[in-house]
Protein backbone atom coordinates (compact mmCIF):
# COMPACT_ATOMS: atom_id res chain seq x y z
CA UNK A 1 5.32 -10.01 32.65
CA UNK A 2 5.78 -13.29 33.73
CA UNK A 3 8.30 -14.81 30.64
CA UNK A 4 10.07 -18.01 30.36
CA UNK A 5 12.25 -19.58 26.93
CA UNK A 6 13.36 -23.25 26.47
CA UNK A 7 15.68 -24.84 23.82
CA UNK A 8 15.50 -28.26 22.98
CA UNK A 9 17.54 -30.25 20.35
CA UNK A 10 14.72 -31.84 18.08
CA UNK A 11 16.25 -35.33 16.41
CA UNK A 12 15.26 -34.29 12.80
CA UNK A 13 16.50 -31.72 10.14
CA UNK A 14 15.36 -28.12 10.79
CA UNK A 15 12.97 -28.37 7.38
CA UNK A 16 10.95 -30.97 9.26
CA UNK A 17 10.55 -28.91 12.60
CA UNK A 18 9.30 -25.93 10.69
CA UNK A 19 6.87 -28.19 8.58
CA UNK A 20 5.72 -29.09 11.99
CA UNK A 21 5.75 -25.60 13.78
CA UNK A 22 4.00 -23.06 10.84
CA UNK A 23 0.91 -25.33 11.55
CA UNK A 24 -1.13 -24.02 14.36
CA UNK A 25 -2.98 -27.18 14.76
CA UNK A 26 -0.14 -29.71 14.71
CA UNK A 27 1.20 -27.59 18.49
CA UNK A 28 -2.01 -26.61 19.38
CA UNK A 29 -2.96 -29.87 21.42
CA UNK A 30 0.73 -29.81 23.34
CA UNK A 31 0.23 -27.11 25.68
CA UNK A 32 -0.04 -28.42 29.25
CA UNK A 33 -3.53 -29.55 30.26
CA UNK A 34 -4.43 -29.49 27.02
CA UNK A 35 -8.60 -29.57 27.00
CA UNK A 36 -9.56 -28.27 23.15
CA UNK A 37 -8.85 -25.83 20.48
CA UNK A 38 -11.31 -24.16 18.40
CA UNK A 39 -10.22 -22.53 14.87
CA UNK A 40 -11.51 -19.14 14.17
CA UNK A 41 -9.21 -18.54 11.10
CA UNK A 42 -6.53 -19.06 9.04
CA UNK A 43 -3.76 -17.41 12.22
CA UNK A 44 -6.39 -17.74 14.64
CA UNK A 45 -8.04 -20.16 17.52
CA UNK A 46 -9.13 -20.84 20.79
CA UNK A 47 -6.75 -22.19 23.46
CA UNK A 48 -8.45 -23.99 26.23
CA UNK A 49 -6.77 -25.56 28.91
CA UNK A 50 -6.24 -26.73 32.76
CA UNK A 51 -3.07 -24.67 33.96
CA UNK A 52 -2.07 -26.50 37.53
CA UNK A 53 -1.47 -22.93 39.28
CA UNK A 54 -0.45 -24.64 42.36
CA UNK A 55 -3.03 -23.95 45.26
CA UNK A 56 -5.77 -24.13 42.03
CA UNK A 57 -6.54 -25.45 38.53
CA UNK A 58 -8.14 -23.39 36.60
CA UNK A 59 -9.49 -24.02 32.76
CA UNK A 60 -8.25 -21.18 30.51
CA UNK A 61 -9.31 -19.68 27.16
CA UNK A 62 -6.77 -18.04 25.08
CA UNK A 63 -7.45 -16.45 21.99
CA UNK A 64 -4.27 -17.18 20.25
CA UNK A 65 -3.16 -15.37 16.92
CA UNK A 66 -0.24 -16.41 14.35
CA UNK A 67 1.43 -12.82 13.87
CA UNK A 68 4.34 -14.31 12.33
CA UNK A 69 5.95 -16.50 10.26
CA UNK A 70 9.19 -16.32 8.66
CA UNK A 71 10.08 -19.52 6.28
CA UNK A 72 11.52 -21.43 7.85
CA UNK A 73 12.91 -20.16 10.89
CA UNK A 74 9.83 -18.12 13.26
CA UNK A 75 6.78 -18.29 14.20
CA UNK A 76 5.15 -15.97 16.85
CA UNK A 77 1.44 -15.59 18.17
CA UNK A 78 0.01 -13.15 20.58
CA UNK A 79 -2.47 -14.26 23.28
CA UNK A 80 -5.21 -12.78 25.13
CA UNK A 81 -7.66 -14.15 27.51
CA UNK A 82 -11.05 -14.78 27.30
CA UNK A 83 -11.91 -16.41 30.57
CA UNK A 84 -9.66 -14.05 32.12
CA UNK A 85 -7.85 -11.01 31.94
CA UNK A 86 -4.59 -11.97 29.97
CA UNK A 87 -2.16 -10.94 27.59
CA UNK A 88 1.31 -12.03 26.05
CA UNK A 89 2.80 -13.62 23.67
CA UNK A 90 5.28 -16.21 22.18
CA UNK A 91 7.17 -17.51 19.96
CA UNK A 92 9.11 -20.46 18.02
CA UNK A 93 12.54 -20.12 16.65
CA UNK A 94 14.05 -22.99 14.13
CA UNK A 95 18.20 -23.07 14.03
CA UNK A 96 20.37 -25.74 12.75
CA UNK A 97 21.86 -27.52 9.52
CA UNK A 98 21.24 -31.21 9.95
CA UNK A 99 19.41 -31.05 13.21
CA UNK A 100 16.55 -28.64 14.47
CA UNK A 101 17.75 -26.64 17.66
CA UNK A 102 13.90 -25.35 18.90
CA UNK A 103 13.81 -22.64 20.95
CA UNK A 104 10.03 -21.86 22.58
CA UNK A 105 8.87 -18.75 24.69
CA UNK A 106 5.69 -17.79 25.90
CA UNK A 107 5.32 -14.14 27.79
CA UNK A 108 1.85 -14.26 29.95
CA UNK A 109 0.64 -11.33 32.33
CA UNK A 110 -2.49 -10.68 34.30
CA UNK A 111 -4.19 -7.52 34.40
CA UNK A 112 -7.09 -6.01 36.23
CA UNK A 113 -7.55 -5.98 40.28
CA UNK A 114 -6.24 -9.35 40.86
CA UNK A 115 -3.26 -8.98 37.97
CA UNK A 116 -0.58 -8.87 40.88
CA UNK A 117 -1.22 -11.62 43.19
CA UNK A 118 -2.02 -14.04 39.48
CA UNK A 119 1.45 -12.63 38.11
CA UNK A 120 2.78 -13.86 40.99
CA UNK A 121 1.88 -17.45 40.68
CA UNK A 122 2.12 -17.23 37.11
CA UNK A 123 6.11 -16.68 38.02
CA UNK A 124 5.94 -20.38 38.50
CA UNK A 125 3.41 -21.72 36.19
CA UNK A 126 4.98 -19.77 32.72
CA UNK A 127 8.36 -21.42 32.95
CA UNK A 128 7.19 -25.06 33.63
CA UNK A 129 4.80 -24.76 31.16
CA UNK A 130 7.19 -23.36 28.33
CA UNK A 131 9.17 -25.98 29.15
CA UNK A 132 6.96 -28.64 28.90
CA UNK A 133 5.16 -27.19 26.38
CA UNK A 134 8.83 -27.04 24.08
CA UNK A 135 9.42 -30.62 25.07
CA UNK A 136 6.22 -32.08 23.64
CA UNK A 137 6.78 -30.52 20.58
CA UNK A 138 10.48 -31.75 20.25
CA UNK A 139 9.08 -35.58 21.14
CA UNK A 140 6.03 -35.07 18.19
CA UNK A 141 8.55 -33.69 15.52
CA UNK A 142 10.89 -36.58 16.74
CA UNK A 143 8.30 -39.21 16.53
CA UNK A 144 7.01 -37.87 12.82
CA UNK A 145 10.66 -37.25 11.34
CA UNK A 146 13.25 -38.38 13.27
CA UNK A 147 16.58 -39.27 12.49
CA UNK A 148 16.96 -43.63 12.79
């Protein structure tokens, strides 16, 4: 399964970042080629975005649910496709005493006939994504409680 982690330093205490994080919809919109999210529940929505697979873009739905959360340090969601035939899952981890060390994975795999050749690509597209993905949120919880 195509799996990638990042760890960012967030400039604000680690309270703040899990204020941030334990609300779906506040790191919903920072996923890469970010198009919508719907909310089906309380630990539930719709992903939907453009991933930049490299020889395509292709618009993805994920449904995405919270599994997880563990004041104030975790939060972890399993995904599954809708458009297509996905499956994985990720997570958010909170460390720190005055400042929030954020560490983001996301695990994504393709099944079915075509499962290989997509993991393939998605070799490339998981760890840029999780990477970008963990950066956005450090610059948002920045921006809304950082440090001065």
């Amino acid at each position: 399964m195509p799996q990638a982690t990042h760890n960012v330093m967030v400039n604000a205490a680690p309270n703040a970042a899990w204020d941030f994080l334990k609300e779906y919809e506040n790191w919903a919109p920072l996923i890469p080629g970010y198009i919508a999210h719907e909310v089906q529940g309380d630990k539930q929505f719709t992903w939907i975005f453009l991933a930049d697979l490299g020889f395509t873009k292709k618009t993805i739905k994920l449904a995405v649910t919270v599994v997880d959360l563990v004041d104030p340090t975790d939060v972890k969601f399993d995904l599954k496709g809708i458009s297509d035939n996905f499956n994985g899952n990720g997570y958010f981890k909170i460390v720190g005493d005055s400042q929030a060390d954020v560490t983001g994975s996301l695990d994504l795999a393709a099944g079915g006939m075509m499962g290989m050749m997509i993991n393939s690509v998605l070799e490339n597209f998981v760890p840029k994504a999780t990477e970008e993905f963990t950066e956005s949120i450090q610059t948002k919880i920045s921006e809304l409680h950082g440090v001065k």
